[in-house]
C-alpha atoms as a PDB file:
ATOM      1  CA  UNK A   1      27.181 -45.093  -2.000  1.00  0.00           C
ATOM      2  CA  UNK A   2      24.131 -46.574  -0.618  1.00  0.00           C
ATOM      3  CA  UNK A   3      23.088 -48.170   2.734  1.00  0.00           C
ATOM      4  CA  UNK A   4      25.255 -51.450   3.014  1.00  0.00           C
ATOM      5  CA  UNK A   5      28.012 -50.224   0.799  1.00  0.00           C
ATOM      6  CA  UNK A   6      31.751 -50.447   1.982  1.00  0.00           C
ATOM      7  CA  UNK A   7      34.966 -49.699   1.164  1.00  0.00           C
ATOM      8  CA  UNK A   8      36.553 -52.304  -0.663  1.00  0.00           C
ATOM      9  CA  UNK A   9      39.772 -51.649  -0.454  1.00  0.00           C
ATOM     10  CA  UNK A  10      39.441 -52.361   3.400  1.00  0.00           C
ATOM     11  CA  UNK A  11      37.134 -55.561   2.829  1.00  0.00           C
ATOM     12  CA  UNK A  12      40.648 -56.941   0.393  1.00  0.00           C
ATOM     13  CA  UNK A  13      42.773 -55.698   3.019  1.00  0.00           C
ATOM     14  CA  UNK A  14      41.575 -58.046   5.807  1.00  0.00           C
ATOM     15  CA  UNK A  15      44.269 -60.245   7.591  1.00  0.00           C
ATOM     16  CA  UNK A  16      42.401 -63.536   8.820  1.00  0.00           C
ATOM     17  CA  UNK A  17      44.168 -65.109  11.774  1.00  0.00           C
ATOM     18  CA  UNK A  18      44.106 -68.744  11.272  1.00  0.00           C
ATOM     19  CA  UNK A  19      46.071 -69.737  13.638  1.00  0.00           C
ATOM     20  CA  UNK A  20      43.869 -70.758  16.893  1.00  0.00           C
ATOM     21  CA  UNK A  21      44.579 -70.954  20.195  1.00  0.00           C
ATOM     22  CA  UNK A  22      42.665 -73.410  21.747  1.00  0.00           C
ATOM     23  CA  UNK A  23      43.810 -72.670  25.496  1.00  0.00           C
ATOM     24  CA  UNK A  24      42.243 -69.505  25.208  1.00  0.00           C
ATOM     25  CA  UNK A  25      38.395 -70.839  23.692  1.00  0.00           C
ATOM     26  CA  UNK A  26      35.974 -70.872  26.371  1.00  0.00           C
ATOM     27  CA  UNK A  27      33.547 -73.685  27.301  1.00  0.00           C
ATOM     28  CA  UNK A  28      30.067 -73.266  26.535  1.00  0.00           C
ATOM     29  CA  UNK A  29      28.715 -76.152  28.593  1.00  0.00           C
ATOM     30  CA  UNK A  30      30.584 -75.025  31.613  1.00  0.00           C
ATOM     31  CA  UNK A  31      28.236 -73.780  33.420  1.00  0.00           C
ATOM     32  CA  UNK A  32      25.139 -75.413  31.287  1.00  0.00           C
ATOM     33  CA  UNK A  33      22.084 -75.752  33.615  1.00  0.00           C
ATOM     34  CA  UNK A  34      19.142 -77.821  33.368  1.00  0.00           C
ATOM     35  CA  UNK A  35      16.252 -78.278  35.080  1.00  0.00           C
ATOM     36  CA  UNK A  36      13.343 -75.939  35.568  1.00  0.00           C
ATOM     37  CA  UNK A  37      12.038 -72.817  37.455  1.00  0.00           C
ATOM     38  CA  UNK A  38       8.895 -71.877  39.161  1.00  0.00           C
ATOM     39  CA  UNK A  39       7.845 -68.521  40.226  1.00  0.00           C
ATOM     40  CA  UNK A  40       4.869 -67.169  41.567  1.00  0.00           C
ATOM     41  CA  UNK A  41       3.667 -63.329  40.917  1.00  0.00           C
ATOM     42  CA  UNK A  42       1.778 -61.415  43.688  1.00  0.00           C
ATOM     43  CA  UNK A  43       0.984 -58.406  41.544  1.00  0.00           C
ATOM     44  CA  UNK A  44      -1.995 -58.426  39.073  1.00  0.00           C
ATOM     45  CA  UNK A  45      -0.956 -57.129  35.265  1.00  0.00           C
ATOM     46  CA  UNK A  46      -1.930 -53.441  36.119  1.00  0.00           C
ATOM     47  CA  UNK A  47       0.353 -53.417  39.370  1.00  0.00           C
ATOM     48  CA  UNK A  48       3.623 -54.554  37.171  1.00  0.00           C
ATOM     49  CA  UNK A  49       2.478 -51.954  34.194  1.00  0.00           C
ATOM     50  CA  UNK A  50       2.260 -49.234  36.717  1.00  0.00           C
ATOM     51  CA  UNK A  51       5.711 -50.159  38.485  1.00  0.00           C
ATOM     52  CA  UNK A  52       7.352 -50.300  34.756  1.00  0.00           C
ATOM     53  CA  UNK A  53       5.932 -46.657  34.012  1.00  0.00           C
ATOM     54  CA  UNK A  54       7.108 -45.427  37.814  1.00  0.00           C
ATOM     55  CA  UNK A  55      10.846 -47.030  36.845  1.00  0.00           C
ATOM     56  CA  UNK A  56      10.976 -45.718  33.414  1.00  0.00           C
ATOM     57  CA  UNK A  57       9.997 -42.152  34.434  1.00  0.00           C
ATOM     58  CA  UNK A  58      12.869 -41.994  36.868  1.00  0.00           C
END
């Protein structure tokens, strides 16, 4: 068997619940947000590489 190959006895054997339960879906646009941010960085490019190297070394 290759890469990407599967048993196919368990890809036949698959129960698919149809049955849906719509109390229990959640709301994607419940906590939607729109609008926009603005941020200002004090640190210069070579400041934030060095403070990624420091965190990633600990």
């Amino acid at each position: 068997m290759g890469f990407g190959s599967y048993d196919e006895s368990e890809q036949e054997n698959q129960n698919l619940d149809s049955d849906i339960d719509e109390s229990a879906s959640v709301d994607t646009e419940e906590h939607a947000h729109r609008g926009e941010v603005d941020y200002e960085i004090d640190a210069s490019n070579d400041e934030l590489l060095d403070k990624l190297k420091d965190i990633k070394s600990e």
